[in-house]
PDB file of N, CA and C in Angstrom:
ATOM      1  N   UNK A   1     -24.439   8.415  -8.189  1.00  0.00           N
ATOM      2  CA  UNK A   1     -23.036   8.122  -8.312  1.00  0.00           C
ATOM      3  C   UNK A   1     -22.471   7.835  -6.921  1.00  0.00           C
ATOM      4  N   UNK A   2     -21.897   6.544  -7.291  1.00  0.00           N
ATOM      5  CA  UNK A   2     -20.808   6.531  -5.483  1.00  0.00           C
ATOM      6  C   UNK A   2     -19.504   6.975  -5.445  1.00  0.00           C
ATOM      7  N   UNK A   3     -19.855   7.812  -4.716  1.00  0.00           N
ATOM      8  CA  UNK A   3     -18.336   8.118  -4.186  1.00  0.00           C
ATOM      9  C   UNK A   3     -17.253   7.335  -2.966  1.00  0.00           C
ATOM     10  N   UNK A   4     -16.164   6.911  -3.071  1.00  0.00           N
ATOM     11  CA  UNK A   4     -15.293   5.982  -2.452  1.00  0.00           C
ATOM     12  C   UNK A   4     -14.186   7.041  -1.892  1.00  0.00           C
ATOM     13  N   UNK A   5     -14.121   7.277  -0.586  1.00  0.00           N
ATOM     14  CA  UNK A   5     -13.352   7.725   0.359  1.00  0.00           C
ATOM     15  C   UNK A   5     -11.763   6.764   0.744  1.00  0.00           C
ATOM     16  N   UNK A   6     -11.084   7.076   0.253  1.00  0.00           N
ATOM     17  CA  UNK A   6      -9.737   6.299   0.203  1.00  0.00           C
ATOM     18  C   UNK A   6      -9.126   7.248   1.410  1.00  0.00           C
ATOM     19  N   UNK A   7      -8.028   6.993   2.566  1.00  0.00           N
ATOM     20  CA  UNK A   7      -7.279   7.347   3.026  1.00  0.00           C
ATOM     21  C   UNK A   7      -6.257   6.738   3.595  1.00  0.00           C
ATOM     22  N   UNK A   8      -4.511   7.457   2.900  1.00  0.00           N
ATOM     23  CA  UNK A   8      -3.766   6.720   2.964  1.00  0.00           C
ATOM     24  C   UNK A   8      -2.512   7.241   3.701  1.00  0.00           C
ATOM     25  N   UNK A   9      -2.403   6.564   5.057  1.00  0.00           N
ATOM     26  CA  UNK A   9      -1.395   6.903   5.983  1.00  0.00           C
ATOM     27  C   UNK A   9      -0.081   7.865   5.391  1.00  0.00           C
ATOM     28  N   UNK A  10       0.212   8.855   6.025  1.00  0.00           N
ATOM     29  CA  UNK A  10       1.368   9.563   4.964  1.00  0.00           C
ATOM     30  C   UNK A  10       2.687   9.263   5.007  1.00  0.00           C
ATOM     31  N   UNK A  11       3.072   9.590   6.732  1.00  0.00           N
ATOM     32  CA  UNK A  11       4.542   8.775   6.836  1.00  0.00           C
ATOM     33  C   UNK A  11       4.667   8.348   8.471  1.00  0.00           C
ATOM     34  N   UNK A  12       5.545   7.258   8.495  1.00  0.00           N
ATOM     35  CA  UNK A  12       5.816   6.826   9.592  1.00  0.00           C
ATOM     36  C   UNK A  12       7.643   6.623   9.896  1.00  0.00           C
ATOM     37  N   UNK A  13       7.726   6.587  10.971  1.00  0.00           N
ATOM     38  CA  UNK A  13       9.599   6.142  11.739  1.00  0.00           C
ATOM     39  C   UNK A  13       9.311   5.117  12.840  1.00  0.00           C
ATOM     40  N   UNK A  14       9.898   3.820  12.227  1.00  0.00           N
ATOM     41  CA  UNK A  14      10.352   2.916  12.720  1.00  0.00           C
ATOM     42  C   UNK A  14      11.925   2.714  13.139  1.00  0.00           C
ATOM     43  N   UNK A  15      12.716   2.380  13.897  1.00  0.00           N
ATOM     44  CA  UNK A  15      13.862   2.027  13.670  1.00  0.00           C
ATOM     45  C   UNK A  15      15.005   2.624  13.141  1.00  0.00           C
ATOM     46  N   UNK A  16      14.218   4.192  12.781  1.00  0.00           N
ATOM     47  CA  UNK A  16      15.235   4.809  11.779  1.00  0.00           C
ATOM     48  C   UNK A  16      15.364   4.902  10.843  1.00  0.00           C
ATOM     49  N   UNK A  17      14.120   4.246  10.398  1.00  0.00           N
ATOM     50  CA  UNK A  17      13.322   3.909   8.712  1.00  0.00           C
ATOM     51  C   UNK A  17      12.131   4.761   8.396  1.00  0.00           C
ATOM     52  N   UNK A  18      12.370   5.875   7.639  1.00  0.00           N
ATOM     53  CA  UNK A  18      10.940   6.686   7.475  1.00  0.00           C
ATOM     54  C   UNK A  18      10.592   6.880   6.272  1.00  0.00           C
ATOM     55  N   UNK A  19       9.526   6.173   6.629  1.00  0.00           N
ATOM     56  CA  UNK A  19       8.583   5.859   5.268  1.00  0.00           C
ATOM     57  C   UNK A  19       7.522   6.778   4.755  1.00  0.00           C
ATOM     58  N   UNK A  20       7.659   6.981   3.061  1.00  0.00           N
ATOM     59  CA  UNK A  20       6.708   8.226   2.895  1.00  0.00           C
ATOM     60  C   UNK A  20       5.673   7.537   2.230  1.00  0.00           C
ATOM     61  N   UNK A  21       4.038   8.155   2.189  1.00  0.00           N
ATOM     62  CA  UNK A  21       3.198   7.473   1.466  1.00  0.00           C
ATOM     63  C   UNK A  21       2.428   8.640   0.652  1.00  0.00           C
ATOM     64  N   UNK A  22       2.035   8.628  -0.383  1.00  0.00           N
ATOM     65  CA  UNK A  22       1.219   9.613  -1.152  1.00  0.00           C
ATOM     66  C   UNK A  22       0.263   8.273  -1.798  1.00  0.00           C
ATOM     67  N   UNK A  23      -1.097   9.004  -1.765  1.00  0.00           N
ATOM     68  CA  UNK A  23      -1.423  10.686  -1.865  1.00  0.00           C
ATOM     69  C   UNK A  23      -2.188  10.219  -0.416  1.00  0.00           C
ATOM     70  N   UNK A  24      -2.321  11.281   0.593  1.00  0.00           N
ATOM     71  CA  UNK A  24      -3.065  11.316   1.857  1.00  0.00           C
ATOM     72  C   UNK A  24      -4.030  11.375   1.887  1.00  0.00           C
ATOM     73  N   UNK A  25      -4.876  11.797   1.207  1.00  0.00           N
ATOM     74  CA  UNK A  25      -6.306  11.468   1.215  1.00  0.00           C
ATOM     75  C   UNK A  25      -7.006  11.463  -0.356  1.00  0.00           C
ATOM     76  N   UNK A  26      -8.115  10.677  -0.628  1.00  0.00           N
ATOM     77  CA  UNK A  26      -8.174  10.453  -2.099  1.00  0.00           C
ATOM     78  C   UNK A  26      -9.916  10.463  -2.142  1.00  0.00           C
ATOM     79  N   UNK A  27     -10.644  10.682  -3.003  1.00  0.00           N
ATOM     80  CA  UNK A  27     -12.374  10.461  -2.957  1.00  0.00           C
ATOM     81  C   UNK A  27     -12.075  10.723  -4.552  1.00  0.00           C
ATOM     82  N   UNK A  28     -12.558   9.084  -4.693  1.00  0.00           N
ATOM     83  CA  UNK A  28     -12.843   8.627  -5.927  1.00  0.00           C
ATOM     84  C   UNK A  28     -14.255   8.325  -6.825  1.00  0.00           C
ATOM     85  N   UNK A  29     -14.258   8.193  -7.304  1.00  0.00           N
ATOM     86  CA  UNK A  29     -16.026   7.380  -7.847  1.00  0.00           C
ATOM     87  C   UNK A  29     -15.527   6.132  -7.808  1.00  0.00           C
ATOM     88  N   UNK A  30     -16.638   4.956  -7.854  1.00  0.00           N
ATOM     89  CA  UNK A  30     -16.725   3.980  -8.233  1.00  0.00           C
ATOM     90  C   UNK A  30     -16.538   3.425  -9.146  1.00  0.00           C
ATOM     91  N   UNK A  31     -15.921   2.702  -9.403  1.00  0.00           N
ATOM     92  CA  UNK A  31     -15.060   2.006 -10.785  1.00  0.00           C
ATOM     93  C   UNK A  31     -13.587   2.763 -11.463  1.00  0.00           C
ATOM     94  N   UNK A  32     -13.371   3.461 -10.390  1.00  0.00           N
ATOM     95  CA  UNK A  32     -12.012   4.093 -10.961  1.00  0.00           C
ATOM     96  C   UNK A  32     -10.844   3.538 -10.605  1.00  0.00           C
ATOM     97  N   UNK A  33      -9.665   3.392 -10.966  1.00  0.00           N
ATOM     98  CA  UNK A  33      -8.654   3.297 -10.416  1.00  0.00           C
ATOM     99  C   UNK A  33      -7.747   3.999  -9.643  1.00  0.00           C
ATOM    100  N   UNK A  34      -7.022   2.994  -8.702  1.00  0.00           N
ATOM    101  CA  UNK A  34      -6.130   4.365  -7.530  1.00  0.00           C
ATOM    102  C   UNK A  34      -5.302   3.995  -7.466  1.00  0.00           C
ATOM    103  N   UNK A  35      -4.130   4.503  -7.351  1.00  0.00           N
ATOM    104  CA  UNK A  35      -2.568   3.990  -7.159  1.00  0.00           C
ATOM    105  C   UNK A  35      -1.543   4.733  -5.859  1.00  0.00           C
ATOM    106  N   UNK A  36      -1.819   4.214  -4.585  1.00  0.00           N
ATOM    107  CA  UNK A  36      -1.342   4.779  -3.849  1.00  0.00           C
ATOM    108  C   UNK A  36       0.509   4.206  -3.901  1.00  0.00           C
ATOM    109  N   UNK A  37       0.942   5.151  -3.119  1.00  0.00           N
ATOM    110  CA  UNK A  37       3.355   5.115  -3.731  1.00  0.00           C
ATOM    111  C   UNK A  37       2.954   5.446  -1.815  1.00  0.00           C
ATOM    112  N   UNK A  38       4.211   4.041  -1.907  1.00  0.00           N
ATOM    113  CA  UNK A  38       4.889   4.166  -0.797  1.00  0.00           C
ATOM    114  C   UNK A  38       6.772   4.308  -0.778  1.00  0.00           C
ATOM    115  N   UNK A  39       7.294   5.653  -0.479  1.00  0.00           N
ATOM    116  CA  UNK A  39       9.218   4.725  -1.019  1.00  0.00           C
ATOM    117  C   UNK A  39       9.842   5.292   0.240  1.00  0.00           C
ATOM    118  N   UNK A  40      11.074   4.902   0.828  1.00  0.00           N
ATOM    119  CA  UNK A  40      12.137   5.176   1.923  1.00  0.00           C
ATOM    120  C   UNK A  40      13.800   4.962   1.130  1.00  0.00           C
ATOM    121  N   UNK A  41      14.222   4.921   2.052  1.00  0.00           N
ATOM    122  CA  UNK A  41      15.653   5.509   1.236  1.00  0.00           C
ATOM    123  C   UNK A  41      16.621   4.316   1.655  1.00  0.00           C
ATOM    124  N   UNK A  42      16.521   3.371   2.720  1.00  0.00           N
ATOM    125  CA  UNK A  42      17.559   2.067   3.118  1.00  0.00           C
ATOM    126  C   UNK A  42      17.212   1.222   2.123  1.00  0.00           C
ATOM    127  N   UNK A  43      18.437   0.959   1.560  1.00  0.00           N
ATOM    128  CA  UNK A  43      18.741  -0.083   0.420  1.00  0.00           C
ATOM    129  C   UNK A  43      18.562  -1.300   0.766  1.00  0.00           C
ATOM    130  N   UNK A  44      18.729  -1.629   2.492  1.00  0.00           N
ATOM    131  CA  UNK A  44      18.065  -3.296   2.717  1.00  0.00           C
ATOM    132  C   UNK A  44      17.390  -3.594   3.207  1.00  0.00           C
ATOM    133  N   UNK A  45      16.233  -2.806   2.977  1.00  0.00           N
ATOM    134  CA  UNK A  45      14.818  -3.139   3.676  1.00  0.00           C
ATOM    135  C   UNK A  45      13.886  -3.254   2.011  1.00  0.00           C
ATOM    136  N   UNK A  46      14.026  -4.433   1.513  1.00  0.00           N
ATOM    137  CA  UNK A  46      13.414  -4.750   0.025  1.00  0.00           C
ATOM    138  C   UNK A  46      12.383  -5.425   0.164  1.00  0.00           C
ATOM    139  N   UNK A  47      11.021  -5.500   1.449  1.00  0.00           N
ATOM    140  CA  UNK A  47      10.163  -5.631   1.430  1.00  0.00           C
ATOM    141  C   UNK A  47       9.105  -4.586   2.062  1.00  0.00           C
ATOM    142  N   UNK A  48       8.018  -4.273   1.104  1.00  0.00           N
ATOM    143  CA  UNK A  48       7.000  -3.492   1.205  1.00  0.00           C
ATOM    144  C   UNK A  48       5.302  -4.185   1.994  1.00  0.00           C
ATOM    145  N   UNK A  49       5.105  -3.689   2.642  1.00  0.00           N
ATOM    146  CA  UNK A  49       3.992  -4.702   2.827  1.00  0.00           C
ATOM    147  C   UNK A  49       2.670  -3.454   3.041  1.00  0.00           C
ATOM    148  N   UNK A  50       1.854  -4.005   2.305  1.00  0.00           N
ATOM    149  CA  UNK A  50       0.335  -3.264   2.596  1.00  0.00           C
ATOM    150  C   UNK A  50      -0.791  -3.595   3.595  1.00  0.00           C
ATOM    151  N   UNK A  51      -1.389  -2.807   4.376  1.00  0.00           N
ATOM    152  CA  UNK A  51      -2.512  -2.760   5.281  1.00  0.00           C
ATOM    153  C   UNK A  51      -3.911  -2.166   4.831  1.00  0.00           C
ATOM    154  N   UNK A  52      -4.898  -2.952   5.131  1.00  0.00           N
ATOM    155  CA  UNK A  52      -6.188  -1.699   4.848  1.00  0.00           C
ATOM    156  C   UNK A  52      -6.771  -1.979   6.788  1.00  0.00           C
ATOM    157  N   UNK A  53      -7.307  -0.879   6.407  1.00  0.00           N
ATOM    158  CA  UNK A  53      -8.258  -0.373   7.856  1.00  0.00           C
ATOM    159  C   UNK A  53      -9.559  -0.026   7.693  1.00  0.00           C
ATOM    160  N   UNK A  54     -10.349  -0.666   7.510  1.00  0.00           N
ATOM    161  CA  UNK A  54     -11.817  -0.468   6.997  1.00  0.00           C
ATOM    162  C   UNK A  54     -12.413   0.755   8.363  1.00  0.00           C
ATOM    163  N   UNK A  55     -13.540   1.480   7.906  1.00  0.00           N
ATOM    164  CA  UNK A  55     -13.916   2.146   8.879  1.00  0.00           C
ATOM    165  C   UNK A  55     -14.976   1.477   9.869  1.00  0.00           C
ATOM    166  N   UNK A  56     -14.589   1.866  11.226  1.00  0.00           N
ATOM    167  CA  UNK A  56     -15.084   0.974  12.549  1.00  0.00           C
ATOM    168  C   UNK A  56     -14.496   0.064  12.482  1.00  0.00           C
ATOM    169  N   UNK A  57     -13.401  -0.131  12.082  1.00  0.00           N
ATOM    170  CA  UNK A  57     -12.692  -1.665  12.661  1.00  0.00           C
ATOM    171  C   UNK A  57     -11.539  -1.439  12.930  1.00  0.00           C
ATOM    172  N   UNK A  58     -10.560  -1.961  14.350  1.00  0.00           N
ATOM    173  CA  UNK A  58      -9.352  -1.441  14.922  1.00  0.00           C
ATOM    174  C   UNK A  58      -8.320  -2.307  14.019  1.00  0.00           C
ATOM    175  N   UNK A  59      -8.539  -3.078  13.433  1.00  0.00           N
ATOM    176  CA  UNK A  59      -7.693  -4.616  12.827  1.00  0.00           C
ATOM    177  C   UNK A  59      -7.448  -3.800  11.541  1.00  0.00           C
ATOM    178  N   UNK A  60      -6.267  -4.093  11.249  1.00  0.00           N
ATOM    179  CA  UNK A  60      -5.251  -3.909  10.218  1.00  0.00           C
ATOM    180  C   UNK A  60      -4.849  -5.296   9.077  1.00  0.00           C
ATOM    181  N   UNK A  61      -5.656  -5.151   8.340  1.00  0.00           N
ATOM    182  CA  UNK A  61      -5.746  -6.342   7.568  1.00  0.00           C
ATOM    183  C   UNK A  61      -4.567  -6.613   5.988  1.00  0.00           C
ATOM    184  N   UNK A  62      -3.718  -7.646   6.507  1.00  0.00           N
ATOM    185  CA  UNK A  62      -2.972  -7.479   5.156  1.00  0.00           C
ATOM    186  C   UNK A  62      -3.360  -7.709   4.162  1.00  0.00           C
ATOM    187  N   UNK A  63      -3.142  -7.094   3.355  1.00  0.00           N
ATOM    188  CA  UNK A  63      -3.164  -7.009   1.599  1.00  0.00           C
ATOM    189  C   UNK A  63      -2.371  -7.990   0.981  1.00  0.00           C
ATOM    190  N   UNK A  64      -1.090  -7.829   1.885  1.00  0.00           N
ATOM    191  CA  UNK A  64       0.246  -8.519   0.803  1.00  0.00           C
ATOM    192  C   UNK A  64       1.594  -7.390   0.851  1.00  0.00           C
ATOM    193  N   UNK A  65       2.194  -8.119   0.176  1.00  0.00           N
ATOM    194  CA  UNK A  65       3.716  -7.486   0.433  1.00  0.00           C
ATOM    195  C   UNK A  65       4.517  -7.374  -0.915  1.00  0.00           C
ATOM    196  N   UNK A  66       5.120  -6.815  -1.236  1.00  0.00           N
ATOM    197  CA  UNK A  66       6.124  -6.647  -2.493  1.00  0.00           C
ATOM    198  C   UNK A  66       7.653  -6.768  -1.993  1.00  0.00           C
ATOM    199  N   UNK A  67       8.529  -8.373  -2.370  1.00  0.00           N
ATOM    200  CA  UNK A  67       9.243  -8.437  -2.197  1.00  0.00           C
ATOM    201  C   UNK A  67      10.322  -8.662  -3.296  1.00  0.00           C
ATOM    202  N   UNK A  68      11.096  -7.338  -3.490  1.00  0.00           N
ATOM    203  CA  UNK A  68      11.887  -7.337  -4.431  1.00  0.00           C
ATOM    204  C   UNK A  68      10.721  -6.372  -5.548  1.00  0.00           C
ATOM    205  N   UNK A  69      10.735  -7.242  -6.742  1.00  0.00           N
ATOM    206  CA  UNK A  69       9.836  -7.181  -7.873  1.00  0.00           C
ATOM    207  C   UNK A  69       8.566  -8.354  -7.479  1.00  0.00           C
ATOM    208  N   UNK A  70       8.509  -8.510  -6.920  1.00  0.00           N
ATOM    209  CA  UNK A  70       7.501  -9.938  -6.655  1.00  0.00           C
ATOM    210  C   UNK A  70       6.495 -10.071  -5.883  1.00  0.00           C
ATOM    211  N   UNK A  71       5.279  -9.187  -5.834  1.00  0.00           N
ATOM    212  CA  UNK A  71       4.135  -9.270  -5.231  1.00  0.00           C
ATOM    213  C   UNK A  71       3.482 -10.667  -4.566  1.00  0.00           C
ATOM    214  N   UNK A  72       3.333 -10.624  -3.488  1.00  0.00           N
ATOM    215  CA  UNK A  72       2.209 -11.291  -2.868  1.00  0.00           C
ATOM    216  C   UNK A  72       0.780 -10.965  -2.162  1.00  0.00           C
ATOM    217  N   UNK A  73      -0.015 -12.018  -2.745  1.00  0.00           N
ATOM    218  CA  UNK A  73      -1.587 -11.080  -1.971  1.00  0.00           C
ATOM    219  C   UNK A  73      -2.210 -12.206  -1.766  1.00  0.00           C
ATOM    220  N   UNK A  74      -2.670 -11.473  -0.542  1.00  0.00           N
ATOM    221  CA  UNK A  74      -3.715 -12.603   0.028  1.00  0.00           C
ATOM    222  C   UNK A  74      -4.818 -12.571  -0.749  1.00  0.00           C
ATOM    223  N   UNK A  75      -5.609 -13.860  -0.360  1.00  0.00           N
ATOM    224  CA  UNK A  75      -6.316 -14.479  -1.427  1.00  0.00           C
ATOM    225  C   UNK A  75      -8.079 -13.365  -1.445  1.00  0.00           C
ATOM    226  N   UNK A  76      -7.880 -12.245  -0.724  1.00  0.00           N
ATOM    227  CA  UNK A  76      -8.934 -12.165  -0.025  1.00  0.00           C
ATOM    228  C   UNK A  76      -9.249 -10.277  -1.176  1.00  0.00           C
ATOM    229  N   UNK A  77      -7.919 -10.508  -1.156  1.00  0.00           N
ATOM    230  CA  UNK A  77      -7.764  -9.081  -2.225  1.00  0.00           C
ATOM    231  C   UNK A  77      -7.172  -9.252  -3.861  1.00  0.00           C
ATOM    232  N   UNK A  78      -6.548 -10.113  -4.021  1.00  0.00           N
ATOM    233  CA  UNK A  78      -6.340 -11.041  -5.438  1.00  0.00           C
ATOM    234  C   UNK A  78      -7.046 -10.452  -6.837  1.00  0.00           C
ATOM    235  N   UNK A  79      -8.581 -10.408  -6.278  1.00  0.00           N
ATOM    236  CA  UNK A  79      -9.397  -9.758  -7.422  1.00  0.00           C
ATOM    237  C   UNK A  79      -9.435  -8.436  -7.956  1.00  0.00           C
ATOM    238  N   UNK A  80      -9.511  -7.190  -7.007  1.00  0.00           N
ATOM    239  CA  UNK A  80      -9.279  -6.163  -6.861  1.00  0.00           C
ATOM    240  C   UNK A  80      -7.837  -5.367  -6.692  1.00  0.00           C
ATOM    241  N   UNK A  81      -6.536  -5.663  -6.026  1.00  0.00           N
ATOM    242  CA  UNK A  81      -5.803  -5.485  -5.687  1.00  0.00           C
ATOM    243  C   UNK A  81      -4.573  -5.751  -6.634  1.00  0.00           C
ATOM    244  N   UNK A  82      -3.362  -4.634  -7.230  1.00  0.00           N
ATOM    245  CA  UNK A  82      -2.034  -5.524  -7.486  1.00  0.00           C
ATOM    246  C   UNK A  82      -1.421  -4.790  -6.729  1.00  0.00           C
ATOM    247  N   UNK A  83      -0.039  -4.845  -6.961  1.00  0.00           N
ATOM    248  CA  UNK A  83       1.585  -4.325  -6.609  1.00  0.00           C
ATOM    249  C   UNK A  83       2.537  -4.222  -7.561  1.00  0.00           C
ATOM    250  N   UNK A  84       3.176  -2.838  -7.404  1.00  0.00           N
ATOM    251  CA  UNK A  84       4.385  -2.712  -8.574  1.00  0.00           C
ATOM    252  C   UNK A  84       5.073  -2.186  -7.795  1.00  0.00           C
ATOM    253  N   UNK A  85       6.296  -2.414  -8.192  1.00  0.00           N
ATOM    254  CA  UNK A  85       7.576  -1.734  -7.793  1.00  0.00           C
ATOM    255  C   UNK A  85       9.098  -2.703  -8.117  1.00  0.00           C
ATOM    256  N   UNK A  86      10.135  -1.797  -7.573  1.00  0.00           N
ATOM    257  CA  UNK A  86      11.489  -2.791  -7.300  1.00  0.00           C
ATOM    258  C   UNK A  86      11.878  -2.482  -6.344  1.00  0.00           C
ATOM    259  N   UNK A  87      12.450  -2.877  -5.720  1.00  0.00           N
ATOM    260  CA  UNK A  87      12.949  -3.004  -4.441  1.00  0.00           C
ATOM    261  C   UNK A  87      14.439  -3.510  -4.309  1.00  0.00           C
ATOM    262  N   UNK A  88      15.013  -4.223  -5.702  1.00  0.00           N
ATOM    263  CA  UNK A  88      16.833  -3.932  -5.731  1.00  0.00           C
ATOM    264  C   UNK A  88      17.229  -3.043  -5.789  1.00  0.00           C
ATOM    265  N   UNK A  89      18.492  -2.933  -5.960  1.00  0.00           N
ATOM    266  CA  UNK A  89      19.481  -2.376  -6.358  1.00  0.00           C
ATOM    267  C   UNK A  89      19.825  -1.734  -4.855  1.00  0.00           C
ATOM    268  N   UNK A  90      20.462  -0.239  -5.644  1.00  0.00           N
ATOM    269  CA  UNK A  90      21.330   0.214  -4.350  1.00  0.00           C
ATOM    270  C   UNK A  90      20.623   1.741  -4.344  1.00  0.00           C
ATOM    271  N   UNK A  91      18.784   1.983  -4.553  1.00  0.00           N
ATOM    272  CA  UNK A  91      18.553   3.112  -4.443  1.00  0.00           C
ATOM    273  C   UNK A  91      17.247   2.723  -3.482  1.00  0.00           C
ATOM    274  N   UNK A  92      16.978   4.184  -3.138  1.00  0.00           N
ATOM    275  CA  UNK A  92      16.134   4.468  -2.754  1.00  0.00           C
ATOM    276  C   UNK A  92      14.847   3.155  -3.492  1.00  0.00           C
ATOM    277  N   UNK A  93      13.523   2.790  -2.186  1.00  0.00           N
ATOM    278  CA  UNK A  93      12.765   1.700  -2.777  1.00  0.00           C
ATOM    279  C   UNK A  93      11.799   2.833  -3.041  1.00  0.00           C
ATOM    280  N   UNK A  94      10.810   2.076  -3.705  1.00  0.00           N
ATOM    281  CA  UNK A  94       9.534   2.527  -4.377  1.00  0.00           C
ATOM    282  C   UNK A  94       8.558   1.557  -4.780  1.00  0.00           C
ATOM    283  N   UNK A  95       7.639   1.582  -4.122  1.00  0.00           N
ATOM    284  CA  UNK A  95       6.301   0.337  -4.348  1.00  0.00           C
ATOM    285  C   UNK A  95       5.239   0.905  -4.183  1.00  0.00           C
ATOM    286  N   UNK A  96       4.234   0.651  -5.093  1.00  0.00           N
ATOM    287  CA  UNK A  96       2.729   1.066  -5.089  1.00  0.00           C
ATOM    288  C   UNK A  96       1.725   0.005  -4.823  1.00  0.00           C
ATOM    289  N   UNK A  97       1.025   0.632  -4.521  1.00  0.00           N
ATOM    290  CA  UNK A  97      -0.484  -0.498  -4.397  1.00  0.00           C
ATOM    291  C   UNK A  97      -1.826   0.293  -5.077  1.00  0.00           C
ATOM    292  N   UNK A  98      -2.272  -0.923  -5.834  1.00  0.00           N
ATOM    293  CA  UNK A  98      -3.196  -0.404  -6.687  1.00  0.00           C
ATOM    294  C   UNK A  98      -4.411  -0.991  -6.633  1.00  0.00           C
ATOM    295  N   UNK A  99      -5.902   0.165  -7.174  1.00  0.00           N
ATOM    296  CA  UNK A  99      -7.163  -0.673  -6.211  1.00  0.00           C
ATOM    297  C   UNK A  99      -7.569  -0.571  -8.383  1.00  0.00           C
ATOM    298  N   UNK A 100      -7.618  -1.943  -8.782  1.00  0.00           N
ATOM    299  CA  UNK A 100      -7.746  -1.983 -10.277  1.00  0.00           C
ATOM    300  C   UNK A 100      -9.096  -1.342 -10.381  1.00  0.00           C
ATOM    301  N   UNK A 101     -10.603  -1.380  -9.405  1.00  0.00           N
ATOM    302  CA  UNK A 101     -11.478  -1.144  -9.952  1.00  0.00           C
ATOM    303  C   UNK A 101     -12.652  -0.843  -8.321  1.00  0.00           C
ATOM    304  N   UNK A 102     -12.447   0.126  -7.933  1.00  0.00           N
ATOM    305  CA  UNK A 102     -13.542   0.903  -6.731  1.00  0.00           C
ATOM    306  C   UNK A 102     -14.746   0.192  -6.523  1.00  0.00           C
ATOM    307  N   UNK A 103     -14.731  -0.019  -5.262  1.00  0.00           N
ATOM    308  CA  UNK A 103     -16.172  -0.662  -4.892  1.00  0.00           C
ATOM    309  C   UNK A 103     -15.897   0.359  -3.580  1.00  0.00           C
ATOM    310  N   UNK A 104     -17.385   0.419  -2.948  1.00  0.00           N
ATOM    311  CA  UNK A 104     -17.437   0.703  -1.563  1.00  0.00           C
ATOM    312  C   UNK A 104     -16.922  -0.037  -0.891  1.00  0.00           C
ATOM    313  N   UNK A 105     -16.888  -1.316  -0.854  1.00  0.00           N
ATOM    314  CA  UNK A 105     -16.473  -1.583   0.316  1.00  0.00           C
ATOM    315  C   UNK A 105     -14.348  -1.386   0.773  1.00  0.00           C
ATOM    316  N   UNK A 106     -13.975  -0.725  -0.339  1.00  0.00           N
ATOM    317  CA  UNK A 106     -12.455  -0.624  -0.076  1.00  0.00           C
ATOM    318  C   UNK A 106     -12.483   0.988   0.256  1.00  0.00           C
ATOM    319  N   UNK A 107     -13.735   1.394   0.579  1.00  0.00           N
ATOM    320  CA  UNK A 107     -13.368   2.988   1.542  1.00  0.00           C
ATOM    321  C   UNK A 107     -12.464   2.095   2.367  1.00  0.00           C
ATOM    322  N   UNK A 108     -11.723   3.033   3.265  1.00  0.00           N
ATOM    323  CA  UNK A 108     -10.465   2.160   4.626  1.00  0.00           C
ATOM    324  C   UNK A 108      -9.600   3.334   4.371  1.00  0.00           C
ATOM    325  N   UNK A 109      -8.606   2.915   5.294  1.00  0.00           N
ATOM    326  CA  UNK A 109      -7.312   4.133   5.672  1.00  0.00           C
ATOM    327  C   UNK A 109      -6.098   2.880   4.599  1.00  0.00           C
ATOM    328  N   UNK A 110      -5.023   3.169   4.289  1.00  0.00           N
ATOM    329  CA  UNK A 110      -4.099   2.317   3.811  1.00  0.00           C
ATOM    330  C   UNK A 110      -3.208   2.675   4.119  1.00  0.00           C
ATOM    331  N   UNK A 111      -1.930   1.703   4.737  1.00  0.00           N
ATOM    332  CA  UNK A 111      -0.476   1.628   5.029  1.00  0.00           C
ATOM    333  C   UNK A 111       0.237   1.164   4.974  1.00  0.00           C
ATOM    334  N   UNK A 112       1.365   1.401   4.023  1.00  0.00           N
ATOM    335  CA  UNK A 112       2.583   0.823   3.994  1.00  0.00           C
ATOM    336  C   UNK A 112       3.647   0.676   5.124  1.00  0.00           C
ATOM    337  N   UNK A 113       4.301  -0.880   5.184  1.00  0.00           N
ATOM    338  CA  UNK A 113       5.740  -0.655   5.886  1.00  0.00           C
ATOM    339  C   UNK A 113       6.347  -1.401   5.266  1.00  0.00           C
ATOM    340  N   UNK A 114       7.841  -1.111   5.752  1.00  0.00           N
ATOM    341  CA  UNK A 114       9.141  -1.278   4.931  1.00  0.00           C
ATOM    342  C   UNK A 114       9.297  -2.515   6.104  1.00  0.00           C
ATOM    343  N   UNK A 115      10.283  -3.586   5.496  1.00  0.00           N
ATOM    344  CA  UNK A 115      10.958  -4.752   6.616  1.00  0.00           C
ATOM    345  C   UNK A 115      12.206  -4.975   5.548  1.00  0.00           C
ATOM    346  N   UNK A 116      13.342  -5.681   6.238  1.00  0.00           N
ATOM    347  CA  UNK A 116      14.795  -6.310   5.356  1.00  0.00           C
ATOM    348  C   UNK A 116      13.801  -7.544   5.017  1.00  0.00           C
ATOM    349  N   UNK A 117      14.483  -7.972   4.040  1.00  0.00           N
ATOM    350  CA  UNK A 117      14.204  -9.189   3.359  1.00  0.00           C
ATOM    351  C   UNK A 117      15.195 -10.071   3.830  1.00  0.00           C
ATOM    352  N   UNK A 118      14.294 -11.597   3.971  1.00  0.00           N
ATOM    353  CA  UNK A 118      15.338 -12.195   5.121  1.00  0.00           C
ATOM    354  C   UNK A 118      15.118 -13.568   4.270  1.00  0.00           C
TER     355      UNK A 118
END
């Protein structure tokens, strides 16, 4: 059986923007699904964007971003990879990133950040 080592940045402060991420560390099997939640509390920062960090590599590779209700992903994670969330209104945001189906090679660290939508 393989086991898949997920780890996902918990929180960061940018700007005055502090962003929370669950769950912090995750060891999955192979072929399971994972749903890491990223949310912060400024009502106009309605884009989410995802990072992976593979292990031994300093590069921070995007995933894609959730702007509004409206996911984007690079073409490179498309297969494996979605995004849910909303990002209107006048509350607190909330966006997840989800790994539909475990392979080894998506062991990595994962991180969310918040940006205004412009």
């Amino acid at each position: 059986m393989n086991w898949i080592f997920i780890f996902s940045w918990l929180a960061g402060l940018s700007l005055g923007l502090e962003v929370h991420q669950s769950h912090s560390d995750l060891i999955k099997k192979a072929g399971d699904e994972v749903q890491i939640f990223c949310s912060h509390e400024r009502t106009d920062y309605r884009v989410i964007l995802w990072y992976q960090q593979s292990p031994g590599d300093t590069a921070m590779k995007l995933i894609g971003y959730l702007h509004y209700q409206d996911p984007s992903i690079e073409d490179a994670y498309k297969k494996d990879f979605g995004m849910s969330g909303d990002l209107g209104g006048n509350t607190a945001k909330n966006a997840s990133l989800i790994i539909q189906t475990l392979e080894q090679s998506h062991t990595a660290v994962y991180y969310c950040a918040a940006r205004e939508a412009q």
